[in-house]
Protein backbone atom coordinates (compact mmCIF):
# COMPACT_ATOMS: atom_id res chain seq x y z
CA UNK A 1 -91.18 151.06 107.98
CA UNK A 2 -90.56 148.29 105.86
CA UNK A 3 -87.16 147.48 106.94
CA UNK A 4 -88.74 147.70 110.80
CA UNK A 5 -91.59 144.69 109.80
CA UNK A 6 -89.00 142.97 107.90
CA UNK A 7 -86.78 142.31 111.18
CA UNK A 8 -89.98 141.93 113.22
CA UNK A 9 -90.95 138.79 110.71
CA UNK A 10 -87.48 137.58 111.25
CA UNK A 11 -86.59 137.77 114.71
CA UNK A 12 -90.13 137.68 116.38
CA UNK A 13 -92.64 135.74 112.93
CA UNK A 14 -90.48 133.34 112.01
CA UNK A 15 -89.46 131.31 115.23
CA UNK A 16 -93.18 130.41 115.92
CA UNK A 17 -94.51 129.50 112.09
CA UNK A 18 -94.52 126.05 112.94
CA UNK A 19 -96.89 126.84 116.63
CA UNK A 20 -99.10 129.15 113.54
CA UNK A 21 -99.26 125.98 111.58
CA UNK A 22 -99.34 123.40 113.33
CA UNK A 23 -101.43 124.76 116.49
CA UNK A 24 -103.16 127.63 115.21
CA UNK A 25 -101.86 129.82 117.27
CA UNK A 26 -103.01 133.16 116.82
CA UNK A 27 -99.89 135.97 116.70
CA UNK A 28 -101.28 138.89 118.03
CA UNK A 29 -98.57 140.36 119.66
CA UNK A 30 -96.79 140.38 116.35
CA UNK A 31 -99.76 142.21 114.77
CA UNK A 32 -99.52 144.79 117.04
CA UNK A 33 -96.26 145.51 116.68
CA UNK A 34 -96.32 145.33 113.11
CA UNK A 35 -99.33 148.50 113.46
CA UNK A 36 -97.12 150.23 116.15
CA UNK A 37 -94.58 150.00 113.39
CA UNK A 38 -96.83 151.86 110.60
CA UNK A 39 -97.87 149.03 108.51
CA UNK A 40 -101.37 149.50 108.40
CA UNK A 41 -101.21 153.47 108.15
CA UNK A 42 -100.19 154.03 104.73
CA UNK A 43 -102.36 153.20 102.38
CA UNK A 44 -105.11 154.56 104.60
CA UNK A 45 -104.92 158.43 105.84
CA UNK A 46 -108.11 158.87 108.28
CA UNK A 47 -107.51 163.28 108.22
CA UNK A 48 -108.17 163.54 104.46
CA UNK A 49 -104.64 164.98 104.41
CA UNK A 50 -102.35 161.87 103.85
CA UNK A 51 -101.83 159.90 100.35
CA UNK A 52 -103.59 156.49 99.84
CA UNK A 53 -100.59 154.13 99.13
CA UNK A 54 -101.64 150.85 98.58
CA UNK A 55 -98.09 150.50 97.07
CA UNK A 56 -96.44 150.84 100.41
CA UNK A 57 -99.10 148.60 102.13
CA UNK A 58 -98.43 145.70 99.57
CA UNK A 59 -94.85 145.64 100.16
CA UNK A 60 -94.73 145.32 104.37
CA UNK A 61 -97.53 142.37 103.92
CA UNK A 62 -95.51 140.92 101.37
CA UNK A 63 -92.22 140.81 104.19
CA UNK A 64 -94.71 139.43 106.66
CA UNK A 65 -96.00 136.96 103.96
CA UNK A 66 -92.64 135.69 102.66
CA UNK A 67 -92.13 133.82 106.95
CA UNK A 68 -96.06 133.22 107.21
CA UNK A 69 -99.01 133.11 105.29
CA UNK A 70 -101.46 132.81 107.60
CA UNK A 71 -99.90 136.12 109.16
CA UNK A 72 -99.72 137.56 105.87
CA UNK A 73 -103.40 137.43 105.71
CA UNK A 74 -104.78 138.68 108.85
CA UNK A 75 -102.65 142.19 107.90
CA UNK A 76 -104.69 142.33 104.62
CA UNK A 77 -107.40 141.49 106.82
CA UNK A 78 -106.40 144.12 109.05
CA UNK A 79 -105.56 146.91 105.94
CA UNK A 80 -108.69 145.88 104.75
CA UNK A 81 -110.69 147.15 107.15
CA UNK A 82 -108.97 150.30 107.73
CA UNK A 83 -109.41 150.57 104.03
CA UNK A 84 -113.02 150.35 104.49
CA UNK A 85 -112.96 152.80 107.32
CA UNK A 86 -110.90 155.75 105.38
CA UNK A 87 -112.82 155.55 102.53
CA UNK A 88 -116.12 156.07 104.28
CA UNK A 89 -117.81 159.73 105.03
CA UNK A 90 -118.17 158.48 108.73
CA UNK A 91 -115.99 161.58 110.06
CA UNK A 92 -116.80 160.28 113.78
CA UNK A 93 -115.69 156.53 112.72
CA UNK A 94 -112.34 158.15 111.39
CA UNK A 95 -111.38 159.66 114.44
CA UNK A 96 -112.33 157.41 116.65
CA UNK A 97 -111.57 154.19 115.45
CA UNK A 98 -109.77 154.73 112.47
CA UNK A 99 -106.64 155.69 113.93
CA UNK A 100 -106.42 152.69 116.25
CA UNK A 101 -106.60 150.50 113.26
CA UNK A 102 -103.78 152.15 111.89
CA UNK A 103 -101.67 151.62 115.12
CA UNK A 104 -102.73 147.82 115.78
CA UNK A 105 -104.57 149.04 119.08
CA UNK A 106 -107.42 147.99 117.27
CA UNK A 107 -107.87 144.61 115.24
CA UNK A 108 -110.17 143.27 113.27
CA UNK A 109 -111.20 142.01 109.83
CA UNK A 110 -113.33 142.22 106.74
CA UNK A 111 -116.72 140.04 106.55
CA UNK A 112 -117.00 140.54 103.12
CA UNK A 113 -116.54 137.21 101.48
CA UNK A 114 -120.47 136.42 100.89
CA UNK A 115 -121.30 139.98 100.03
CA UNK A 116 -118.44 139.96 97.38
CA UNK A 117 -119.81 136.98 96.09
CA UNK A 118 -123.27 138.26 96.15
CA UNK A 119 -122.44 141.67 94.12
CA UNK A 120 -121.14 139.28 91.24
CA UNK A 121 -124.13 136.90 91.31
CA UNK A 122 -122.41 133.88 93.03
CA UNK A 123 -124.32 133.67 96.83
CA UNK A 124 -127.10 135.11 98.48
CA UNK A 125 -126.81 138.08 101.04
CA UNK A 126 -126.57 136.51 104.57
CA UNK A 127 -127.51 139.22 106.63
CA UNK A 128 -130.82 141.20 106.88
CA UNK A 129 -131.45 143.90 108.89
CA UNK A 130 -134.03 146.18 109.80
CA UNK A 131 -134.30 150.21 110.26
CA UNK A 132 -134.71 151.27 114.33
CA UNK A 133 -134.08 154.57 116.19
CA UNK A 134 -130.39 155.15 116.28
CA UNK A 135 -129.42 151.99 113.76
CA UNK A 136 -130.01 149.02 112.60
CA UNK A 137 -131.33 145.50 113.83
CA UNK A 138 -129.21 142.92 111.85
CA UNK A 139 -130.17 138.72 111.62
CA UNK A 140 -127.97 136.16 110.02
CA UNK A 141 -125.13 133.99 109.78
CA UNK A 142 -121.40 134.68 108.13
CA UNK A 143 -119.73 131.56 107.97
CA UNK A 144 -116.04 132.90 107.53
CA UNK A 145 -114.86 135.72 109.05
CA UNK A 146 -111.04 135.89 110.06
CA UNK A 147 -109.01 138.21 111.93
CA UNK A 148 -111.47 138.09 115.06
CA UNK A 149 -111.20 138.12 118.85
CA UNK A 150 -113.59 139.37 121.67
CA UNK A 151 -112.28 142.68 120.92
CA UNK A 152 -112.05 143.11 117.57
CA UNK A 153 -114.28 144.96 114.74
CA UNK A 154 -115.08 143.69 111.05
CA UNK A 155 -116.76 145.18 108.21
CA UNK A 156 -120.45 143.71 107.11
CA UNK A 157 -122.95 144.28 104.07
CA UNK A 158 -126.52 143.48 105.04
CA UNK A 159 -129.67 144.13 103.34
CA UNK A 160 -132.93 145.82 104.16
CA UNK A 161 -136.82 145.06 103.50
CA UNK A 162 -136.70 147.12 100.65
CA UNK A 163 -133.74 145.90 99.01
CA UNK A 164 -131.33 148.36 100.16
CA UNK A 165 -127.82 147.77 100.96
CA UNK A 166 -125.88 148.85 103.70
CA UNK A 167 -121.86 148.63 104.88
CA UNK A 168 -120.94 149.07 108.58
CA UNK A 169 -118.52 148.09 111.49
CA UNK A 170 -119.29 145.27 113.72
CA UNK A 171 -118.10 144.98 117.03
CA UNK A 172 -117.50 141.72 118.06
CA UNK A 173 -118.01 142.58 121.64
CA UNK A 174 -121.63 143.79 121.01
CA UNK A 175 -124.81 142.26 122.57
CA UNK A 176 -126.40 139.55 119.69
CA UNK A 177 -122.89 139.40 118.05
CA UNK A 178 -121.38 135.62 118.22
CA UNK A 179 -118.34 133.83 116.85
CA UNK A 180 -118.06 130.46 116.95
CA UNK A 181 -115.89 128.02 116.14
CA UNK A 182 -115.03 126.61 112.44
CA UNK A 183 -114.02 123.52 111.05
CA UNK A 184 -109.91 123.25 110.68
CA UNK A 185 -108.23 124.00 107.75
CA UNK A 186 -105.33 122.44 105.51
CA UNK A 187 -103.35 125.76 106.60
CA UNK A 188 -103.98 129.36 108.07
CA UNK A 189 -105.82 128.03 111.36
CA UNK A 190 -104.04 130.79 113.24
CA UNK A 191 -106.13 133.18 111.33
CA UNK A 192 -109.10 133.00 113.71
CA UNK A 193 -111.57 132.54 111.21
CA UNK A 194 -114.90 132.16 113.12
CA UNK A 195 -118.65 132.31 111.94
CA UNK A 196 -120.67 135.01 113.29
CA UNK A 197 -124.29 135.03 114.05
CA UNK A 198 -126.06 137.97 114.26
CA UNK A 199 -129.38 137.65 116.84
CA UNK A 200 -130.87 141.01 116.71
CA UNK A 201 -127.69 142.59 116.69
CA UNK A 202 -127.77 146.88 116.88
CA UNK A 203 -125.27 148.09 114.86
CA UNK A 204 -126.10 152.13 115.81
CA UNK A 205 -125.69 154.90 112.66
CA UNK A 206 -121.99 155.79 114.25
CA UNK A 207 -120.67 152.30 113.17
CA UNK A 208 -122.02 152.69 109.18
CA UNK A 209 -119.75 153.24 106.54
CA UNK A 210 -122.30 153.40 103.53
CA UNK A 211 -125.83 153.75 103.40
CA UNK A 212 -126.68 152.53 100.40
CA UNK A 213 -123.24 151.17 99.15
CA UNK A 214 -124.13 152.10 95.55
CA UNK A 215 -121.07 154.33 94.90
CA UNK A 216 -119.15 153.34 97.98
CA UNK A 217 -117.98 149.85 96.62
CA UNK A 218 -116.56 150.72 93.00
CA UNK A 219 -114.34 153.41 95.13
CA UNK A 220 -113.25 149.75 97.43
CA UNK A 221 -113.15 147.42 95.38
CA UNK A 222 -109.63 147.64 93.76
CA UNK A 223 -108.30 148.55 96.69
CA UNK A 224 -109.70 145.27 98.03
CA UNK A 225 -108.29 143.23 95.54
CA UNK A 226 -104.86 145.02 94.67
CA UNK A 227 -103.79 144.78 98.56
CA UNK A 228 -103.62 141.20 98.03
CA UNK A 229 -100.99 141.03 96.27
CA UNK A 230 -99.14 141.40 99.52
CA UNK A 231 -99.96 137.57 100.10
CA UNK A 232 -99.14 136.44 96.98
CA UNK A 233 -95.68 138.39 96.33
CA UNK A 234 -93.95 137.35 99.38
CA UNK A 235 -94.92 133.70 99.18
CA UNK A 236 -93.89 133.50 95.75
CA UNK A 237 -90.49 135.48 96.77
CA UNK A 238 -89.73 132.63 99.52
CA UNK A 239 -90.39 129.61 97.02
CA UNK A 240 -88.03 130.94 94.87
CA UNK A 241 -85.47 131.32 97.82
CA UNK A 242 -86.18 127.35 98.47
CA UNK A 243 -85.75 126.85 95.25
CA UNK A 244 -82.25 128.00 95.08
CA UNK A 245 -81.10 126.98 98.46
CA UNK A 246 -81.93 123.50 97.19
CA UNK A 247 -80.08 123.77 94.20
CA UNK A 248 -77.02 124.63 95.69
CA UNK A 249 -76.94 120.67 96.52
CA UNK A 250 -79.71 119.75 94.15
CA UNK A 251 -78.62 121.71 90.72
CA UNK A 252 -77.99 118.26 89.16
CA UNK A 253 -81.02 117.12 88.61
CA UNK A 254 -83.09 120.17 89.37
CA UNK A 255 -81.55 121.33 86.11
CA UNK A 256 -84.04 119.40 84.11
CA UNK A 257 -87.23 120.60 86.24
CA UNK A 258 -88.77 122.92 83.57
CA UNK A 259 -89.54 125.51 86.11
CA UNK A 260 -86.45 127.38 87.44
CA UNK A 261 -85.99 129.97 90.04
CA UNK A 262 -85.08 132.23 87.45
CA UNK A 263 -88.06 131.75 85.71
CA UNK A 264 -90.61 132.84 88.71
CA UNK A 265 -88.27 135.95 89.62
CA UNK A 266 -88.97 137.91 85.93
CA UNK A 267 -92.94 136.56 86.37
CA UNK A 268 -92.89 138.39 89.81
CA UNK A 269 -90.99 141.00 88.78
CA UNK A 270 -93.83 141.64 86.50
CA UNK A 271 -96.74 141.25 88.46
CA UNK A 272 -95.05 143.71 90.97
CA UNK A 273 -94.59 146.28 87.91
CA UNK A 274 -98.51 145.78 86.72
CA UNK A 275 -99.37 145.67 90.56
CA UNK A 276 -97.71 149.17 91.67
CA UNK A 277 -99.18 150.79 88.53
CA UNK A 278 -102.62 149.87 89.15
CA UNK A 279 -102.18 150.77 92.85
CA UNK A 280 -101.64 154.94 91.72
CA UNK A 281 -105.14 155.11 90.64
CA UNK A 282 -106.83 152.79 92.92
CA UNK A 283 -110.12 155.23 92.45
CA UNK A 284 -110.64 154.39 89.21
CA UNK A 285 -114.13 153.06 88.44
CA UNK A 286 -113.90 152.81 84.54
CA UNK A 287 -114.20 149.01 83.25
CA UNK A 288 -110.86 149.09 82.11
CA UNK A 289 -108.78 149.67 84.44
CA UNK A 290 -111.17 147.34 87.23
CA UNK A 291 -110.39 144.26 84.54
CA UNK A 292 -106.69 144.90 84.69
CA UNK A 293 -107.13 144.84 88.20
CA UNK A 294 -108.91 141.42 88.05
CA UNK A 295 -106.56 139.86 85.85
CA UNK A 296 -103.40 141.15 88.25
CA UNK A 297 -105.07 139.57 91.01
CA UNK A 298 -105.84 135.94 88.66
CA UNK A 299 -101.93 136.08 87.85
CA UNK A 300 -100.79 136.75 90.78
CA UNK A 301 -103.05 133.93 92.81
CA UNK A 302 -101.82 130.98 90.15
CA UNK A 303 -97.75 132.17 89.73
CA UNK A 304 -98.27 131.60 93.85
CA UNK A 305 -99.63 128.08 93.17
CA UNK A 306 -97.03 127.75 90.47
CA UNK A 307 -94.37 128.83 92.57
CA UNK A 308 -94.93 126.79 95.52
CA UNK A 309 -95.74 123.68 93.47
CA UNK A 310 -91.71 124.00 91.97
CA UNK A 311 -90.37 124.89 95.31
CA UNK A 312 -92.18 121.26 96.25
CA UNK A 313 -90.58 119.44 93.82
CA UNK A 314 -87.43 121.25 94.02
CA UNK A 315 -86.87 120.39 97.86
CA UNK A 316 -88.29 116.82 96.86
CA UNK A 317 -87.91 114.60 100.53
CA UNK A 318 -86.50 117.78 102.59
CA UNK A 319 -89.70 119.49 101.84
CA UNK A 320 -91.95 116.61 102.56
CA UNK A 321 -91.73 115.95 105.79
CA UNK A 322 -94.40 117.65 108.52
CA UNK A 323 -92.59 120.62 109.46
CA UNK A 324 -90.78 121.34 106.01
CA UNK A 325 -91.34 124.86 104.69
CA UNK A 326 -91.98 123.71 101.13
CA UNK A 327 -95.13 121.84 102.12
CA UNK A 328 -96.58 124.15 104.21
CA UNK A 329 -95.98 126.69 101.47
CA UNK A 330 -97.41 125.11 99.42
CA UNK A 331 -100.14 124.44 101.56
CA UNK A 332 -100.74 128.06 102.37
CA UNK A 333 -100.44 128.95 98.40
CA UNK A 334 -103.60 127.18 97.87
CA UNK A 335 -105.11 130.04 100.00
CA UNK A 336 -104.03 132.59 97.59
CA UNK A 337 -106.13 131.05 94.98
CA UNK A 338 -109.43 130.15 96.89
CA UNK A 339 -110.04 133.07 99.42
CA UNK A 340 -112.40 135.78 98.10
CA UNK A 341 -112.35 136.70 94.98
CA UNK A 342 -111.33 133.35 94.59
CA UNK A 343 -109.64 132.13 90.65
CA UNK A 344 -113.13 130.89 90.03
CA UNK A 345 -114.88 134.00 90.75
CA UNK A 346 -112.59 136.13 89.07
CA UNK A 347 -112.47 134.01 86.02
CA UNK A 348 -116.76 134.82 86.20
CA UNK A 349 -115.90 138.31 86.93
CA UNK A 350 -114.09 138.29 83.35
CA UNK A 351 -116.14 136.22 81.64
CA UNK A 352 -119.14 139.11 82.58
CA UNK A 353 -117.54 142.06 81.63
CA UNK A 354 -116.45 139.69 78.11
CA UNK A 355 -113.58 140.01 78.89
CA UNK A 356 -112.11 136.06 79.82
């Protein structure tokens, strides 16, 4: 499976990066083939009967990640949610839309940034909602959700009058669901990151993966964060590809950069080993092991800055100009590092378990 999105990033990814970057264009065809070709099915059985390999999952985003970024992230966008999904006790939401997640016939993404933040003390809860016959009645605004498209689904947290806290599905297609336009970004614009507004939106019983989410988010939340690493292994892998192909007429006076290629490849060779380890137990709620998984994810997110940053000044001029790899790499590296749980947050997240 990995060999299969490997070629597809090479032969069908790679010759439209610059119409991703530079237009936003959105490759969906590409995502579909990439679920048609088992990416998204591993690390998320929907019978009960398969193994939850994270491990497996990490390595085909981190193929798609080392052509495209922005790609990169819509299939953790798109493992996230069938994350979500398998890890629910919605039997009816597994077989109906679980396995078209898994195959790409289904897209969609997560919608947890702000409730992330929230569960750590950083935001407010955006969306409210309120109990009816058959579901819920959900108000509010998420200003970045990515991943999206007329027919595509996304997880949500919202919160009721007493407090409560429930996860669901959202269909983007459903009456009182919106997206709408953002601002453009530095990179990743062929995301579709949109803000959704919820005007008395049903989201019916069928669609909810956790009510309350008490003891359904520890059992996400590494999961969450360890499939990231998909993002950051594969970008860091292609800077340090740059960085060698420029020092084969370069080595001169890249020699006395003090970052070398050789350097980054033992750092990722480690964060893959502390990665993969995590990723066997990714049920583990003890304090422990959810730190390790924080720090991972903190190493991993500034090596990619790191790495992209020497692949810049590597390249020098050849990577400077508008459509050179090393800028938009480096570009898209800054990504790593800010989307949810961005190096901020999880530098809180340490300091509040005492652990920074």
């Amino acid at each position: 499976m990995i060999d299969e999105v490997a070629r597809i990033s090479r032969t069908d990814l790679a010759p439209i990066v610059h119409d991703i970057d530079l237009d936003g264009v959105y490759p969906e065809a590409v995502m579909r083939d990439f679920g048609k070709a088992g990416a998204y099915a591993h690390h998320a059985p929907m019978n009960g009967n398969g193994s939850y390999d994270l491990e497996t999952a990490i390595r085909a985003m981190s193929a798609v990640s080392e052509h495209c970024l922005s790609t990169g992230f819509c299939v953790w966008c798109q493992d996230a949610l069938a994350w979500y999904v398998a890890n629910s006790e919605n039997e009816t939401l597994k077989a109906t839309l679980g396995p078209k997640l898994l195959t790409g016939a289904a897209l969609g993404g997560t919608g947890l940034s702000n409730p992330m933040k929230t569960l750590f003390g950083i935001e407010k809860l955006r969306l409210r909602a309120e109990r009816v016959e058959g579901g819920y009645v959900v108000t509010g605004i998420l200003p970045w959700v990515s991943n999206l498209g007329e027919d595509h689904y996304f997880g949500v947290i919202f919160s009721l009058p007493d407090g409560r806290m429930v996860m669901a599905v959202a269909d983007c297609a459903a009456d009182g669901v919106k997206i709408v336009a953002s601002d453009e970004f530095v990179a990743l614009d062929g995301t579709r990151t949109f803000a959704v507004q919820f005007r008395k939106a049903f989201i019916p019983d069928e669609m909810i993966l956790a009510d309350p989410i008490d003891d359904y988010v520890p059992r996400i939340r590494a999961g969450f964060i360890l499939l990231q690493a998909g993002m950051a292994f594969g970008l860091i892998r292609n800077c340090i590809d740059l960085m060698e192909q420029s020092g084969q007429s370069l080595s001169h006076v890249n020699c006395h950069l003090p970052d070398q290629p050789g350097d980054f490849r033992q750092q990722l060779a480690a964060f893959e080993d502390e990665v993969y380890a995590l990723c066997k137990t990714p049920f583990d709620t003890s304090e422990d092991y959810f730190v390790r998984v924080i720090k991972a994810r903190l190493a991993a997110g500034e090596a990619t800055v790191a790495a992209a940053h020497n692949a810049m000044l590597h390249c020098g001029a050849r990577g400077y100009v508008k459509r050179g790899t090393a800028q938009r790499r480096l570009r898209e590296a800054y990504f790593v590092a800010i989307v949810t749980p961005a190096t901020k947050q999880l530098r809180k997240m340490l300091a509040d378990f005492g652990a920074a």
